[in-house]
C-alpha atoms as a PDB file:
ATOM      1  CA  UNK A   1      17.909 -13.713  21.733  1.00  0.00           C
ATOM      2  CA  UNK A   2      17.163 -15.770  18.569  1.00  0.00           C
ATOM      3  CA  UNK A   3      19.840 -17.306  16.486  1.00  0.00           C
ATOM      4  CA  UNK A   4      20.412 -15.515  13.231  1.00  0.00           C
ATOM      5  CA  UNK A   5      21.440 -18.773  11.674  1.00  0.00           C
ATOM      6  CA  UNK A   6      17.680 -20.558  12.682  1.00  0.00           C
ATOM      7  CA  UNK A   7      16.264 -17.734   9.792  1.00  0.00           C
ATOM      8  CA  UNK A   8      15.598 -18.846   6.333  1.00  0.00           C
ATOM      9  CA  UNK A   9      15.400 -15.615   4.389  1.00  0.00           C
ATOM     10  CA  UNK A  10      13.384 -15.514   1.264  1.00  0.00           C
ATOM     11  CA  UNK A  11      16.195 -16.538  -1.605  1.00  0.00           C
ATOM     12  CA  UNK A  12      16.526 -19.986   0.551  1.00  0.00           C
ATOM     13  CA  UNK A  13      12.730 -20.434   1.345  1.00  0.00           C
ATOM     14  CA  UNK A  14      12.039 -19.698  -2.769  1.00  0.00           C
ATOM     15  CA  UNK A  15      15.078 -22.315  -3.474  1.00  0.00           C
ATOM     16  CA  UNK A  16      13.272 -25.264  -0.974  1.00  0.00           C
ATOM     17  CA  UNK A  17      10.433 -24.658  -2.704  1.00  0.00           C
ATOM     18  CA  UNK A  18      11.058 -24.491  -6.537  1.00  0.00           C
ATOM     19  CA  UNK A  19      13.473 -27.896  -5.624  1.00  0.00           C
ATOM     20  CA  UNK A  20       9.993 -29.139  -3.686  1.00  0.00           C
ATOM     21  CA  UNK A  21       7.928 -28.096  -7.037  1.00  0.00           C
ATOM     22  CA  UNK A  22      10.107 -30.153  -8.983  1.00  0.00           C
ATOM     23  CA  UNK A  23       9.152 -33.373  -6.889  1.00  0.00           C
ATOM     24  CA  UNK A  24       5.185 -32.827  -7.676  1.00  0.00           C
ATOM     25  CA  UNK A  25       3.325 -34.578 -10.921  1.00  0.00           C
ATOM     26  CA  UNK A  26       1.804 -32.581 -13.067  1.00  0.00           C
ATOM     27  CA  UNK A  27      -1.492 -33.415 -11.355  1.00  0.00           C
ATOM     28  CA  UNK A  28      -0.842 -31.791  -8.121  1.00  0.00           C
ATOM     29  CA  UNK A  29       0.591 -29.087 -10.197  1.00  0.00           C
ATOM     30  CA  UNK A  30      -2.406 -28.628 -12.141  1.00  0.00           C
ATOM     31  CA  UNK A  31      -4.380 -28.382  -8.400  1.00  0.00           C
ATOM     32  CA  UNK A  32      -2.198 -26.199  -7.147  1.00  0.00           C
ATOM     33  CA  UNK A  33      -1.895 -23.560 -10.018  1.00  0.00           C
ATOM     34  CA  UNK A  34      -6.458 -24.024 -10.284  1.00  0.00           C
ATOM     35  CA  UNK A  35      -6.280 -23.039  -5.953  1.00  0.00           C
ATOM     36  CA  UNK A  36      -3.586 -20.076  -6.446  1.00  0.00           C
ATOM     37  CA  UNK A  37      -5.964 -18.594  -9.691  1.00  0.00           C
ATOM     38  CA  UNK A  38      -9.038 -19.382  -7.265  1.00  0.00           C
ATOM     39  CA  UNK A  39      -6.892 -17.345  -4.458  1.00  0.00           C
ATOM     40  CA  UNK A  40      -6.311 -14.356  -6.831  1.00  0.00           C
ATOM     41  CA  UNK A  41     -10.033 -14.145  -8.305  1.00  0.00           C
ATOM     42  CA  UNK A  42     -11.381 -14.046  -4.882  1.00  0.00           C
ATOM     43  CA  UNK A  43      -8.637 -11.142  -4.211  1.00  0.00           C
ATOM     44  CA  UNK A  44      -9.874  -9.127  -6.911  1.00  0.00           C
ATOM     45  CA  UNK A  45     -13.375  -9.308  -6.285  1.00  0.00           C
ATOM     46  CA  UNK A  46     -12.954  -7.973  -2.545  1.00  0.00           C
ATOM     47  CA  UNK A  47     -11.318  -4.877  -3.860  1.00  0.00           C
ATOM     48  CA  UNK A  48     -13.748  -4.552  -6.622  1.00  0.00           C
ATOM     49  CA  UNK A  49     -16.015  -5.015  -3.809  1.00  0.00           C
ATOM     50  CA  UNK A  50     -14.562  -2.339  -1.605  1.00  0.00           C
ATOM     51  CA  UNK A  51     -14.562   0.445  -4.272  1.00  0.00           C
ATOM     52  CA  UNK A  52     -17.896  -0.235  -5.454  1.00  0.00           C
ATOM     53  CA  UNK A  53     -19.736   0.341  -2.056  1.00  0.00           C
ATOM     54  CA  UNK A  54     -18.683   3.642  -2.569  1.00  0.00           C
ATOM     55  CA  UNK A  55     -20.636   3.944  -5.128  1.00  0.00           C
ATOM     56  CA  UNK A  56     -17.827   4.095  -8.216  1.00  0.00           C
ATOM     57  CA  UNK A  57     -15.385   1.820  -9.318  1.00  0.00           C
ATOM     58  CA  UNK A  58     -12.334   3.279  -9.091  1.00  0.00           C
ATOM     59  CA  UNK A  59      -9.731   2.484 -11.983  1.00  0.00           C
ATOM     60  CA  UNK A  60      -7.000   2.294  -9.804  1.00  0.00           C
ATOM     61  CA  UNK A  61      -6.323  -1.093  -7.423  1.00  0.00           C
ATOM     62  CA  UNK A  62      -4.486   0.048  -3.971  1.00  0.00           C
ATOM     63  CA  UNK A  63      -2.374  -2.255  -2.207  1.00  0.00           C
ATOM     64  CA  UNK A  64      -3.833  -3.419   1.212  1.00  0.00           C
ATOM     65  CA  UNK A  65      -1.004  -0.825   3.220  1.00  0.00           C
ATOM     66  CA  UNK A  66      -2.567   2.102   0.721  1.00  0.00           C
ATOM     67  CA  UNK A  67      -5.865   1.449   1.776  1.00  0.00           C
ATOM     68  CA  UNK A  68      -4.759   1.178   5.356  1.00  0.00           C
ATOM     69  CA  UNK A  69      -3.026   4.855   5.534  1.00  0.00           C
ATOM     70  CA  UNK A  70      -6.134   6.083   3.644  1.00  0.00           C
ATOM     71  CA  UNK A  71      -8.530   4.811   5.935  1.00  0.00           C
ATOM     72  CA  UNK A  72      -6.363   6.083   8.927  1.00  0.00           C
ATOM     73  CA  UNK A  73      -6.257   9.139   7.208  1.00  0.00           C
ATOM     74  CA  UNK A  74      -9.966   9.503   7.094  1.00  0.00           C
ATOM     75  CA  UNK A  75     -10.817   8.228  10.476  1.00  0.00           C
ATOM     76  CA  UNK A  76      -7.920  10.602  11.759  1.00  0.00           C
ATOM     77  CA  UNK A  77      -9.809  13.429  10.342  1.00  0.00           C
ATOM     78  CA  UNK A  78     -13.438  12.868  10.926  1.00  0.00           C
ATOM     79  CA  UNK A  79     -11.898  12.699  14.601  1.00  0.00           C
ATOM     80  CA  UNK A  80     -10.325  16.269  14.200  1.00  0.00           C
ATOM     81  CA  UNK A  81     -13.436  17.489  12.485  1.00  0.00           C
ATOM     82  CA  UNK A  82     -15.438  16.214  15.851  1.00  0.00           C
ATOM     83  CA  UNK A  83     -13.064  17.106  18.625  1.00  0.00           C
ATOM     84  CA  UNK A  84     -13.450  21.193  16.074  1.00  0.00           C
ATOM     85  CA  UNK A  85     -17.240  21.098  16.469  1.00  0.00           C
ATOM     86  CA  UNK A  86     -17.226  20.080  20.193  1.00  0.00           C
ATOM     87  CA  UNK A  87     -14.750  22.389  21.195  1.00  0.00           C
ATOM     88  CA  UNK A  88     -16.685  25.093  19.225  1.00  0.00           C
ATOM     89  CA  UNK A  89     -19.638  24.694  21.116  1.00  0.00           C
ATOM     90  CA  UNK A  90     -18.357  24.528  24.376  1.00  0.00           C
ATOM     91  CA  UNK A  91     -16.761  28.158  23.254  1.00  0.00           C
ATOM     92  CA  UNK A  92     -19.769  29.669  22.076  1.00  0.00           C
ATOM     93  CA  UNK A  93     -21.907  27.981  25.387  1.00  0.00           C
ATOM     94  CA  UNK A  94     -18.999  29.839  27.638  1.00  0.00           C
ATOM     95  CA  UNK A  95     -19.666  33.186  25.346  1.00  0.00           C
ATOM     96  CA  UNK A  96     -23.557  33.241  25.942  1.00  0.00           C
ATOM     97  CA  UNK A  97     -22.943  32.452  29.894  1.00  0.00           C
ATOM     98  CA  UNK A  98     -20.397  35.445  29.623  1.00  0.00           C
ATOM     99  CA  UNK A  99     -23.223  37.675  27.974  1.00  0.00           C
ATOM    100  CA  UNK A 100     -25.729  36.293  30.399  1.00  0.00           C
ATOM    101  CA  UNK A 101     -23.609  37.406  33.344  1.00  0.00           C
ATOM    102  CA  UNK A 102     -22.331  40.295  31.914  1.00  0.00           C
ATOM    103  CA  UNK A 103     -25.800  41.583  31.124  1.00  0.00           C
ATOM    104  CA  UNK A 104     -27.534  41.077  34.525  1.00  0.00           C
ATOM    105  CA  UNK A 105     -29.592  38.138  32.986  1.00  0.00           C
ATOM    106  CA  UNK A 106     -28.684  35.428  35.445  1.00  0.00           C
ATOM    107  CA  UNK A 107     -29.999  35.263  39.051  1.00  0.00           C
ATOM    108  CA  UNK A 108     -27.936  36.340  41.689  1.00  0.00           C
ATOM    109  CA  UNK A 109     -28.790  32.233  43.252  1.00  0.00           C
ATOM    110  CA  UNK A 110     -26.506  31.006  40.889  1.00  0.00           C
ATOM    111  CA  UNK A 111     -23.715  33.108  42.309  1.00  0.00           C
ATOM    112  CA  UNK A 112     -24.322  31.816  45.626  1.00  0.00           C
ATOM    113  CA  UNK A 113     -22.922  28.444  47.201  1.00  0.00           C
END
């Protein structure tokens, strides 16, 4: 089992580092605030991205998780669509072998072993 006191949860980890931000000069803050508006341009531009190759930009940005579930969603039912259309024709390939036989078409080998 892990020890509960070995955790830092996220009010002590935000207090190490605004005390650790406080040691920096203004140069390294400078860098560090240029890399974190880098970070978030390059975020932006992959959802852009995303909702573009569909072929419209959407107006609304959805968190990574939304876009998860949504994709999940679709796969889930493209799946369901396939597994429909397969089972479908299997049914209507059992009706026409019940016609066949029904209606004297098949040849009386195939009933044989």
């Amino acid at each position: 089992m892990k020890n509960k006191s070995a955790k830092i949860n996220t009010q002590q980890f935000t207090q190490l580092l605004n005390r650790s931000i406080q040691q920096l000069d203004q140069d390294k803050l400078a860098a560090l605030r240029a890399a974190r508006q880098t970070a978030l341009s390059k975020q932006r531009v992959s959802v852009a991205a995303a909702t573009l190759s569909s072929g419209h930009l959407l107006p609304i940005h959805l968190s990574l998780r939304a876009q998860k579930w949504i994709i999940a969603v679709l796969v889930t039912a493209i799946l369901l669509s396939a597994w429909s259309v397969l089972q479908h024709q299997h049914e209507q390939q059992i009706n026409e072998l019940d016609i066949a036989i029904l209606s004297d078409e098949m040849p009386i080998e195939i009933f044989v072993d």
